[in-house]
C-alpha atoms as a PDB file:
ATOM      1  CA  UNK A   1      35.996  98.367 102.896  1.00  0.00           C
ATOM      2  CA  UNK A   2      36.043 102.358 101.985  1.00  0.00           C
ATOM      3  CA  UNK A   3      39.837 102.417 100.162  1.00  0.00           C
ATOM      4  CA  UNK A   4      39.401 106.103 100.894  1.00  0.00           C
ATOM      5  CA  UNK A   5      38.804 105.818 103.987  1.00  0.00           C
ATOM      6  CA  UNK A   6      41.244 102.815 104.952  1.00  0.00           C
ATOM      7  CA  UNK A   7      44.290 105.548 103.468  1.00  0.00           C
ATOM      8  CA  UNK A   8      43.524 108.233 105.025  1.00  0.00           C
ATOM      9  CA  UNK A   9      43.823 106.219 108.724  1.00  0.00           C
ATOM     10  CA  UNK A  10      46.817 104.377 107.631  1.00  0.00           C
ATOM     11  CA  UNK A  11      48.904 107.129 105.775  1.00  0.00           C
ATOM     12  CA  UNK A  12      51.658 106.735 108.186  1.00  0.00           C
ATOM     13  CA  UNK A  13      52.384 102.522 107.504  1.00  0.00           C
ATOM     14  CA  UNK A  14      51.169 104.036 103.536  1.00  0.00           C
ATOM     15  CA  UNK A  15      53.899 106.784 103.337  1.00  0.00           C
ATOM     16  CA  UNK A  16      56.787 104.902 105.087  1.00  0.00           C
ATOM     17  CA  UNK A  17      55.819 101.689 102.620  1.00  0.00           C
ATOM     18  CA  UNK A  18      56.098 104.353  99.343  1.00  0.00           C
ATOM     19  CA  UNK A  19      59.232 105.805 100.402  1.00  0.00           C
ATOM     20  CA  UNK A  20      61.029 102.152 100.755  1.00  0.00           C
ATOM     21  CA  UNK A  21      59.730 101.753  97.640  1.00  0.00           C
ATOM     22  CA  UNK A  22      60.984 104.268  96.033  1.00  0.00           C
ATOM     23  CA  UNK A  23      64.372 104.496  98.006  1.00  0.00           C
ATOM     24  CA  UNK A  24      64.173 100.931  96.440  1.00  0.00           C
ATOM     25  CA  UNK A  25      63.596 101.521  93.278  1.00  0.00           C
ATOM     26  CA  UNK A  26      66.315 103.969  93.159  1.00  0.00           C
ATOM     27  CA  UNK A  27      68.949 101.646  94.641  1.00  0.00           C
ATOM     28  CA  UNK A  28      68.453  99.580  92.138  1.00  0.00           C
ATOM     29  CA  UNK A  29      68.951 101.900  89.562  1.00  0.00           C
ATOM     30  CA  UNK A  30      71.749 103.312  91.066  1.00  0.00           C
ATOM     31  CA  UNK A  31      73.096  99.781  91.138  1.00  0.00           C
ATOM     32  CA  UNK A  32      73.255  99.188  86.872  1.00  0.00           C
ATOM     33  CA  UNK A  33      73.562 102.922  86.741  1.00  0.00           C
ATOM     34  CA  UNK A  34      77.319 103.510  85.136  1.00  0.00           C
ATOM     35  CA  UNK A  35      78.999 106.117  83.124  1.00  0.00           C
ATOM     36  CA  UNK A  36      78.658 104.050  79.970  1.00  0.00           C
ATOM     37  CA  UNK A  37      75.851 101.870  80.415  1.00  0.00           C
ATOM     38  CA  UNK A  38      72.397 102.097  79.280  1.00  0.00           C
ATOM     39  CA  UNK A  39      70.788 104.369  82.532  1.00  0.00           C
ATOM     40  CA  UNK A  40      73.782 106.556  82.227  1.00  0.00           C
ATOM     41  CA  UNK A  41      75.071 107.728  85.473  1.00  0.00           C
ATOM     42  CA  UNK A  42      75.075 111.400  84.785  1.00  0.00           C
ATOM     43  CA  UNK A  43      72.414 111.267  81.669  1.00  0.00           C
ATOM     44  CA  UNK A  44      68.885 110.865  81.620  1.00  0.00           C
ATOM     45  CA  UNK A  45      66.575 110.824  84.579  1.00  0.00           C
ATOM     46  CA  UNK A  46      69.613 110.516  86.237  1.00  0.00           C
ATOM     47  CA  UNK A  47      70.913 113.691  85.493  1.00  0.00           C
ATOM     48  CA  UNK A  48      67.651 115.297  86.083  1.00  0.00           C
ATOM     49  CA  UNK A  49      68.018 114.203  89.416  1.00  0.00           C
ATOM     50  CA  UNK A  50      71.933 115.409  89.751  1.00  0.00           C
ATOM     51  CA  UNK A  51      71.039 118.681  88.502  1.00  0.00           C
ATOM     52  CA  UNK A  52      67.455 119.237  90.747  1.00  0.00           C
ATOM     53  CA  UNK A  53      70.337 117.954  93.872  1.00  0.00           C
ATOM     54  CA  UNK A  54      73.072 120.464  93.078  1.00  0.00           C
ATOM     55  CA  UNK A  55      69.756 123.090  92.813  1.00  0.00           C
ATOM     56  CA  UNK A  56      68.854 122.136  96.258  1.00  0.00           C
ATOM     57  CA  UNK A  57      71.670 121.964  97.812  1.00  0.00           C
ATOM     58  CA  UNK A  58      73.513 125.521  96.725  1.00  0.00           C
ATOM     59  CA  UNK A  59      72.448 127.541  99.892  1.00  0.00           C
ATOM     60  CA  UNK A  60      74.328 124.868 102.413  1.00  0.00           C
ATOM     61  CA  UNK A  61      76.891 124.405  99.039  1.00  0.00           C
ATOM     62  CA  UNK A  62      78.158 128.029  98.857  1.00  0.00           C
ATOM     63  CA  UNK A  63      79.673 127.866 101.908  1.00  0.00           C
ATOM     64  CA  UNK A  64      82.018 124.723 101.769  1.00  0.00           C
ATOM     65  CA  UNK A  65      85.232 126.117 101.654  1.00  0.00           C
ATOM     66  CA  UNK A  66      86.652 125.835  97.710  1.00  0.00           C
ATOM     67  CA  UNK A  67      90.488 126.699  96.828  1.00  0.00           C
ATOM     68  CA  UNK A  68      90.090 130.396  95.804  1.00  0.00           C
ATOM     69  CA  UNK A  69      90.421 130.344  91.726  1.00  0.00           C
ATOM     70  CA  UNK A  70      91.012 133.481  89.577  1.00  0.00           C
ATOM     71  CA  UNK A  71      88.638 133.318  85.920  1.00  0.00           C
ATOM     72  CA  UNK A  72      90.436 135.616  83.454  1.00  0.00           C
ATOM     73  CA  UNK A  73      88.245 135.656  80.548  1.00  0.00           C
ATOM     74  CA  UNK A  74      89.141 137.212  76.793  1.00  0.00           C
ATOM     75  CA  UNK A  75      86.292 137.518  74.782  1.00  0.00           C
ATOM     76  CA  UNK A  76      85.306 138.759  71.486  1.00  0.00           C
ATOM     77  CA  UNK A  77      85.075 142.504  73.179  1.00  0.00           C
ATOM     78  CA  UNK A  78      88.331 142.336  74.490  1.00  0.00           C
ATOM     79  CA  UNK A  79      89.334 140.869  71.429  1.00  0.00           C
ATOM     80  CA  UNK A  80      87.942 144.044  69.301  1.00  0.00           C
ATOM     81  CA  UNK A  81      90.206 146.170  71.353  1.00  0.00           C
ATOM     82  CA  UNK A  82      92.707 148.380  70.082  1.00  0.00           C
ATOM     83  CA  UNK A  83      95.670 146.408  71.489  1.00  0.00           C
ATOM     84  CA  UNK A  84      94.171 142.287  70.685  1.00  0.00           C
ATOM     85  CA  UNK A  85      91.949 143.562  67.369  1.00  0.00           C
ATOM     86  CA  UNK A  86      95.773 143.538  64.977  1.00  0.00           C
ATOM     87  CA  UNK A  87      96.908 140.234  66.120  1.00  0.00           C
ATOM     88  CA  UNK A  88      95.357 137.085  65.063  1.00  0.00           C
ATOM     89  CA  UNK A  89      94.783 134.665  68.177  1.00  0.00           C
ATOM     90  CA  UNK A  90      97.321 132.467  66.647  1.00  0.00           C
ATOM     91  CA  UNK A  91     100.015 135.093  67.162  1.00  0.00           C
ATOM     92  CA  UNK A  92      99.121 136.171  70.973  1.00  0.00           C
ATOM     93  CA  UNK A  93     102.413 134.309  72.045  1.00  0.00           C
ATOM     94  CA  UNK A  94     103.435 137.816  73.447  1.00  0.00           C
ATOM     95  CA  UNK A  95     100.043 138.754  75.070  1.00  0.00           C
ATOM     96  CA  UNK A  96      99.922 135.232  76.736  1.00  0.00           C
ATOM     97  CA  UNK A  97     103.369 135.603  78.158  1.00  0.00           C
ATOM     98  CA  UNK A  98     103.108 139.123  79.512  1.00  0.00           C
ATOM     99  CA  UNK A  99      99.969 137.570  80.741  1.00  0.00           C
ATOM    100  CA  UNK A 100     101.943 134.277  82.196  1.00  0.00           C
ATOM    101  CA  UNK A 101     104.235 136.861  83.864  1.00  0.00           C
ATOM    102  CA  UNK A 102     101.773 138.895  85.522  1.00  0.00           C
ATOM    103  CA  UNK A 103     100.074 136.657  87.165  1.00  0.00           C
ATOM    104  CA  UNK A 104     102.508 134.434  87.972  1.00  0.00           C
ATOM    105  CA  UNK A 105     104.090 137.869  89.680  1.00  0.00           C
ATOM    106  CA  UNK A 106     100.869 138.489  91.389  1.00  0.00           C
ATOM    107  CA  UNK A 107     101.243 135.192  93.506  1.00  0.00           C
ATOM    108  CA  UNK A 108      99.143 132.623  91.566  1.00  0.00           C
ATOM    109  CA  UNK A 109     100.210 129.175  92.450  1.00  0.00           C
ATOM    110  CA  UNK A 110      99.165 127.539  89.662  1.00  0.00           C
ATOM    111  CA  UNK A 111      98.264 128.851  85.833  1.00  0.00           C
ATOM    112  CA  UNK A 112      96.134 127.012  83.457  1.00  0.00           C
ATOM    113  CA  UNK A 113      95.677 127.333  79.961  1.00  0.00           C
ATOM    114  CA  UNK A 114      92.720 126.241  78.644  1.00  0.00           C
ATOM    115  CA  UNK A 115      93.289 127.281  75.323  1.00  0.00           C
ATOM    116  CA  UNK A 116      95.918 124.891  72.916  1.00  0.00           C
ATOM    117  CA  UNK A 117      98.585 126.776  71.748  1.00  0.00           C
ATOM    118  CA  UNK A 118      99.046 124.633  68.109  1.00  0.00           C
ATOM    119  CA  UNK A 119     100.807 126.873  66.389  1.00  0.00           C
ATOM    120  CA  UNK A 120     104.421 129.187  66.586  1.00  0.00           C
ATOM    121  CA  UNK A 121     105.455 132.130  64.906  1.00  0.00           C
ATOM    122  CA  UNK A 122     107.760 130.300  62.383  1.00  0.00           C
ATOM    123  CA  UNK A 123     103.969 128.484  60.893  1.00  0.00           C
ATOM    124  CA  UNK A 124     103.227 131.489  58.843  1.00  0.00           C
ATOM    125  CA  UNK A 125     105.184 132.222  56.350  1.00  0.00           C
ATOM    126  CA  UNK A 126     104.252 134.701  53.728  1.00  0.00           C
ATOM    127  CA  UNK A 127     105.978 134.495  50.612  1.00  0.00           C
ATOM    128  CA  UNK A 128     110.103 135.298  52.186  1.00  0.00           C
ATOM    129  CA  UNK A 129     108.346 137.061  55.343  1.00  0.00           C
ATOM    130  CA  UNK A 130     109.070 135.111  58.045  1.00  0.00           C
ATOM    131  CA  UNK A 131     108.528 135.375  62.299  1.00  0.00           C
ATOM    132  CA  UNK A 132     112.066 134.918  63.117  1.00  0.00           C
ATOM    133  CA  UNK A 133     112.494 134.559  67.315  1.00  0.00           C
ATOM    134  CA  UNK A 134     108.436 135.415  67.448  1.00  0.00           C
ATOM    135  CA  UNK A 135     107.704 132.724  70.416  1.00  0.00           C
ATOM    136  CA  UNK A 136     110.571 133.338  72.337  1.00  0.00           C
ATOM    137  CA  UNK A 137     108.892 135.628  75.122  1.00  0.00           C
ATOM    138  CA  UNK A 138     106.354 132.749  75.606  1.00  0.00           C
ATOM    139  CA  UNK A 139     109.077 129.950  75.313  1.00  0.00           C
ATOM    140  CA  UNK A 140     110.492 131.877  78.289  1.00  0.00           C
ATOM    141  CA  UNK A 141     107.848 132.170  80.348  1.00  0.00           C
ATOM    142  CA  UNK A 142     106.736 128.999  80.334  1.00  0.00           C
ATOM    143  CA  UNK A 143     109.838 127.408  80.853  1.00  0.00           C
ATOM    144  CA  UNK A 144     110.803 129.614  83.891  1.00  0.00           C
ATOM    145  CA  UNK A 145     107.380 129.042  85.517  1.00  0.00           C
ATOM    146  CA  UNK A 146     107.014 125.308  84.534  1.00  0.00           C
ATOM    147  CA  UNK A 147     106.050 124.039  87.816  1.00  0.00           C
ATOM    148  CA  UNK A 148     103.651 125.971  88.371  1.00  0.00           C
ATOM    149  CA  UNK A 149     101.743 126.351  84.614  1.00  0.00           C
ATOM    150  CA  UNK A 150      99.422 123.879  83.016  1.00  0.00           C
ATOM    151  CA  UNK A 151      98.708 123.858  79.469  1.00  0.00           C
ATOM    152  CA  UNK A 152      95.650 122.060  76.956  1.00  0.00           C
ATOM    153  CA  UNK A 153      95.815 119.871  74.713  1.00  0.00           C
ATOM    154  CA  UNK A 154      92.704 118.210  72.756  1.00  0.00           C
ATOM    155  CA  UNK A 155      93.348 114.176  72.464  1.00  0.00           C
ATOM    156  CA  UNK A 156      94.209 114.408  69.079  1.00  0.00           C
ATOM    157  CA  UNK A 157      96.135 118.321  68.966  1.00  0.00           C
ATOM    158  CA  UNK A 158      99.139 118.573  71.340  1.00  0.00           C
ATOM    159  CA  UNK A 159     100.890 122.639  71.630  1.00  0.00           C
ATOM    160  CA  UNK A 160     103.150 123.244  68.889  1.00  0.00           C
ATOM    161  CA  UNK A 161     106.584 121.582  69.625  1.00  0.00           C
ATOM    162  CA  UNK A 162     108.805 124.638  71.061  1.00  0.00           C
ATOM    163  CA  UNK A 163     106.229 124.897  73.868  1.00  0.00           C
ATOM    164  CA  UNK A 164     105.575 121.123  74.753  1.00  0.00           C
ATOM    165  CA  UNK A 165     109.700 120.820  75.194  1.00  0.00           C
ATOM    166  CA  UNK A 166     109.539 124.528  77.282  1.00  0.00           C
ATOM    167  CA  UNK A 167     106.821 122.427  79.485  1.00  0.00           C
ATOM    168  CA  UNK A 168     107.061 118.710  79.091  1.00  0.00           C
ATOM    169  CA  UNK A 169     104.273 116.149  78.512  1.00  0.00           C
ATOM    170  CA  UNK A 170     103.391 115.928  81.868  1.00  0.00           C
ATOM    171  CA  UNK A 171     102.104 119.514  82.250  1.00  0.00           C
ATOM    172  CA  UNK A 172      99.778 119.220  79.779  1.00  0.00           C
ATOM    173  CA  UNK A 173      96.070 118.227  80.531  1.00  0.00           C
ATOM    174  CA  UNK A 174      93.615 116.837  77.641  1.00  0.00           C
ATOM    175  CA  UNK A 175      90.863 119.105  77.158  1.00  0.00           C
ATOM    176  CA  UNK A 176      87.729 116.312  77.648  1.00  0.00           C
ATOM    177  CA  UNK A 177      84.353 117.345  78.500  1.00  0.00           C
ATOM    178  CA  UNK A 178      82.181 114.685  78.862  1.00  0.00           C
ATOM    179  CA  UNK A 179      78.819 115.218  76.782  1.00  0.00           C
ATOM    180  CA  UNK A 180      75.713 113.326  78.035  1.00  0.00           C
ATOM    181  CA  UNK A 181      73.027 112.311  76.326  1.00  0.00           C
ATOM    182  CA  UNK A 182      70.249 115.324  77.398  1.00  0.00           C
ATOM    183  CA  UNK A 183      73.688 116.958  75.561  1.00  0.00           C
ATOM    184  CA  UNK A 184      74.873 118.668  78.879  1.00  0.00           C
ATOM    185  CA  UNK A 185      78.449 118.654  80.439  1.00  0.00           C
ATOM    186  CA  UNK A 186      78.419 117.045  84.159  1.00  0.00           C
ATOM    187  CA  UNK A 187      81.801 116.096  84.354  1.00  0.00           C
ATOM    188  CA  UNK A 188      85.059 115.510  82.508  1.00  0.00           C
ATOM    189  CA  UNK A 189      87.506 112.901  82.358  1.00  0.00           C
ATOM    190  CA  UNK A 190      90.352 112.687  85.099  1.00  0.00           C
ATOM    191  CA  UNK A 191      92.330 110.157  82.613  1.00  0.00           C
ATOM    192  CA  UNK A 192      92.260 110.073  78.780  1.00  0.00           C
ATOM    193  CA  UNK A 193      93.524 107.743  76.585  1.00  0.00           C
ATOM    194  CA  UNK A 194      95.109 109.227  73.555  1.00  0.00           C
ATOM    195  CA  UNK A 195      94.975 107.807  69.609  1.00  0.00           C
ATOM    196  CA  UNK A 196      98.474 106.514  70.251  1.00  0.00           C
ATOM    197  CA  UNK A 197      97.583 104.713  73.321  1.00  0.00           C
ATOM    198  CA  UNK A 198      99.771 106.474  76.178  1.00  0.00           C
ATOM    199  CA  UNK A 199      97.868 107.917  78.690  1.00  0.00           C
ATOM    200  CA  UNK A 200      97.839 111.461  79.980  1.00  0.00           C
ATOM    201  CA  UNK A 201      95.862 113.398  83.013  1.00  0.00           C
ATOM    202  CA  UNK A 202      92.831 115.549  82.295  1.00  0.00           C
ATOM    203  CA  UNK A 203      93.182 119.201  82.251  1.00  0.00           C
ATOM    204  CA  UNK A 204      91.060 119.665  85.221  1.00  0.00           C
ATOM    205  CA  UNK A 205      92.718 116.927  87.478  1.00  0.00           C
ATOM    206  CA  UNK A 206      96.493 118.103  86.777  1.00  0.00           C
ATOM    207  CA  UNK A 207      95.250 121.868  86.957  1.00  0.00           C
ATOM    208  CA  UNK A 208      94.007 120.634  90.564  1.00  0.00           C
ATOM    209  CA  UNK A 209      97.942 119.550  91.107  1.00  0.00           C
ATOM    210  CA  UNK A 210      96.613 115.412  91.367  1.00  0.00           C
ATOM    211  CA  UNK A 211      98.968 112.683  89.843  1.00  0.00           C
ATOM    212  CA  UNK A 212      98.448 109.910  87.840  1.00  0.00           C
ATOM    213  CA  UNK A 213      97.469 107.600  91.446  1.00  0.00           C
ATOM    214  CA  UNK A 214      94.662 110.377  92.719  1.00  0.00           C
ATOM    215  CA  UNK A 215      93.038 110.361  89.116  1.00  0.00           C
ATOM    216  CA  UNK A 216      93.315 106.819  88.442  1.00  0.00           C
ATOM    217  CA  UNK A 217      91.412 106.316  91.658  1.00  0.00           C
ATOM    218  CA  UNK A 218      87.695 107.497  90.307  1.00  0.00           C
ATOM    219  CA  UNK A 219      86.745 107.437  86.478  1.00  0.00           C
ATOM    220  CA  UNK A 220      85.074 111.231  86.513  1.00  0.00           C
ATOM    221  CA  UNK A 221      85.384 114.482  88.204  1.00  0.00           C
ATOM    222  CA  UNK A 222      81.645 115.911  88.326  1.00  0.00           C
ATOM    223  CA  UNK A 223      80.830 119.802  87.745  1.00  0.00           C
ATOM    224  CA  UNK A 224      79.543 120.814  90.980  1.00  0.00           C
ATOM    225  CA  UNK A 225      79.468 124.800  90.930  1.00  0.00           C
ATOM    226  CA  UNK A 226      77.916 126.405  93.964  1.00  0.00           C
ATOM    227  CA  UNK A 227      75.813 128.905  92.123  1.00  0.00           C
ATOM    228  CA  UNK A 228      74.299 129.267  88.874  1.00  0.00           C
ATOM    229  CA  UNK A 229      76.971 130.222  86.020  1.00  0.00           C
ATOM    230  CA  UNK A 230      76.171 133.715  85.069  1.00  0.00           C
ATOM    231  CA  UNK A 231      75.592 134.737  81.117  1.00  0.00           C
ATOM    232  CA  UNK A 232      78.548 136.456  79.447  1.00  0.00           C
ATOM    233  CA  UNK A 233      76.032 139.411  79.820  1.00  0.00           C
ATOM    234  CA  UNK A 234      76.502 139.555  83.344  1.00  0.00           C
ATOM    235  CA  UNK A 235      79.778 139.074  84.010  1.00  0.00           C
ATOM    236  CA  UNK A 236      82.272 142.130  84.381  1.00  0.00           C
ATOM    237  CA  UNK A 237      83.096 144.354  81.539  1.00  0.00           C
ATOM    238  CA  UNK A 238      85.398 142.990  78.889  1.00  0.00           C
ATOM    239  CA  UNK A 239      87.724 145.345  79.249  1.00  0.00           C
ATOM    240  CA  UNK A 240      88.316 145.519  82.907  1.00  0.00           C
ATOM    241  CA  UNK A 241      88.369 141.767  83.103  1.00  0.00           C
ATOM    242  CA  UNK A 242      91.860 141.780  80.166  1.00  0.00           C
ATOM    243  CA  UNK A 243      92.764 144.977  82.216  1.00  0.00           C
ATOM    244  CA  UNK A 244      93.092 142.838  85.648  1.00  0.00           C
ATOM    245  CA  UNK A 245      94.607 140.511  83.297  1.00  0.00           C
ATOM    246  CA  UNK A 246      97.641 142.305  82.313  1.00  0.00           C
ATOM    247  CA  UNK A 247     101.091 142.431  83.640  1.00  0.00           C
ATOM    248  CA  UNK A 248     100.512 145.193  85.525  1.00  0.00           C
ATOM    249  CA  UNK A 249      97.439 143.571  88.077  1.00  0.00           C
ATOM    250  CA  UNK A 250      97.943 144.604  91.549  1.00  0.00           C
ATOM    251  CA  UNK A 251     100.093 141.551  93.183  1.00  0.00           C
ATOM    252  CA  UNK A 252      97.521 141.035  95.832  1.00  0.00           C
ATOM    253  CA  UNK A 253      94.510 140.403  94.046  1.00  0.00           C
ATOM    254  CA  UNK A 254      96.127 137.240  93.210  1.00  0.00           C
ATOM    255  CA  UNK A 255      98.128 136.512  96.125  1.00  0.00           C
ATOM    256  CA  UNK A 256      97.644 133.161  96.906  1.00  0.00           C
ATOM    257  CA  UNK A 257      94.993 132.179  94.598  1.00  0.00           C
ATOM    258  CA  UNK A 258      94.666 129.524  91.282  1.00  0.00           C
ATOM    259  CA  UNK A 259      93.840 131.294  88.344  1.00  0.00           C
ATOM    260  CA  UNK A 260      93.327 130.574  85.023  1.00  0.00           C
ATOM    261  CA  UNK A 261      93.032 132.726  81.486  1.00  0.00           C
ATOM    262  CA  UNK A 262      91.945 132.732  78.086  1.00  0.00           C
ATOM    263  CA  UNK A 263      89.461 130.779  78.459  1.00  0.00           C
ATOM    264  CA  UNK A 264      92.253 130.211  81.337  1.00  0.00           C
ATOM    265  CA  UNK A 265      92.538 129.459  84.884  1.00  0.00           C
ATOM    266  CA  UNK A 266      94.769 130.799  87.577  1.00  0.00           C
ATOM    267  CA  UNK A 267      95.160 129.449  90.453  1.00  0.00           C
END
C-alpha cells in the first residue's frame, strides 16, 4: 500500500485523528499545568501559547467594553523640567497632592499610586535644617479622599507612617508582579503574603475596588491588554502628559474615569 497515496484519500479521518490528538495532548498539559509547578501555567511553551492567543485575539479584544482608566505618566523628561528638576522624588509630597487634588476634582473615582511613598519630610535632616509641617498638604489629601485613593507598598516597604495612618492598611495594595521563567510579566498576585505573615490585597485587585472574598477566589489576575503597549517613544509628550496631570486638568477629561499617576493610575 502507497502511504502517499492512502493520506492523501483519507486526510479527512487523518486531520480530525491529529487534532484529537493534539487537543489531547494539550488537555493533559493543561491538567499538571499550575502556577508553581514544573510546566508553569503562564511560563514556557505555555506562555508562548498565552501570548500568540492574546495576539490573535486583539481585533475581536479591543472592543470588549473595559472600565475607562486614565495613565498619568512622569518620566525622566518631565522630571528635567523646570518645576520637578529642584525637588528630589523623595520630596514631591506637594506635587503628588496638588496632583491627588486635581484629579480627584476632575471626577476620578478611584486614584492609584503606584509609586511607595517611604519617606516624609521630617527623614532629612541636614545638620539643624529640618522639614518642619513638609507632608502636611499630602497628609491632607489623602486623608480627605481616602475612599477613593489607593496607595503601593512593596512586601517588605510599607509608606512612611504619617501616610499609612492618613489611609489605613487596607488601602494599600502590594506592588507584586509575577516574573516567569521566559522572564516576562503575565500576571500579578491578587493576594500576598507579607514577611510578618498577615495578608494584604494586591495593588491591582484593590485598585479594581475587589475585597479580600473576590481576590481570594482565583490565585492570579493575568495581563490581558487589548493592543500592543506602545514604547515611551511613542507615547504623548512628557510635558503635556504632567500638564494634563496638574491641578488645573479640565474636570471632564476625567469625569467618570479610574486613573492612575506616577507611574500612577486614575480611575
Amino acid at each position: 500500500m502507497d502511504i502517499g497515496d492512502w493520506s492523501i484519500r483519507n486526510w479527512r479521518p487523518l486531520a480530525g485523528l491529529t487534532t484529537a490528538l493534539f487537543v489531547a495532548l494539550g488537555g493533559v498539559a493543561g491538567y499538571f499545568s499550575t502556577y508553581d509547578s514544573s510546566l508553569p501555567a503562564l511560563g514556557g511553551p505555555n506562555g508562548l501559547l498565552y501570548d500568540l492567543t492574546l495576539k490573535i485575539a486583539q481585533p475581536w479584544r479591543r472592543h470588549v467594553p473595559t472600565a475607562p482608566v486614565v495613565l498619568v505618566a512622569i518620566d525622566d523628561a518631565s522630571l528635567a523640567s523646570p518645576e520637578l528638576a529642584a525637588l528630589p522624588r523623595a520630596l514631591f509630597q506637594p506635587i503628588w497632592a496638588r496632583l491627588i487634588d486635581g484629579l480627584l476634582a476632575a471626577g476620578a473615582r478611584r486614584v492609584a499610586f503606584d509609586v511607595v511613598f517611604a519617606y516624609t519630610g521630617a527623614d532629612f535632616q541636614v545638620g539643624s535644617f529640618t522639614l518642619p509641617g513638609y507632608d502636611r498638604s499630602l497628609i491632607d489629601s489623602l486623608a480627605g479622599g481616602r475612599e477613593r485613593i489607593v496607595l503601593a507598598r512593596f512586601p517588605s516597604i510599607a509608606p512612611a507612617p504619617p501616610f499609612l495612618a492618613a489611609m489605613g492598611a487596607a488601602r494599600v495594595g502590594v506592588l507584586d508582579l509575577q516574573v516567569e521563567s521566559d522572564g516576562r510579566v503575565r500576571s500579578t498576585a491578587p493576594i500576598v503574603r507579607l514577611p510578618d505573615g498577615r495578608v494584604a490585597l494586591g495593588f491591582a485587585a484593590l485598585g479594581a475596588g475587589w475585597g479580600v472574598r473576590e481576590a481570594a477566589s482565583v490565585q492570579r489576575l493575568l495581563l490581558t491588554p487589548s493592543a500592543p503597549l506602545p514604547s515611551p517613544r511613542g507615547t504623548a509628550a512628557p510635558a503635556q502628559r504632567w500638564g494634563n496631570a496638574r491641578a488645573r486638568s479640565a474636570p471632564g477629561r476625567l469625569r467618570g474615569c479610574q486613573s492612575g499617576s506616577g507611574r500612577n493610575r486614575a480611575t
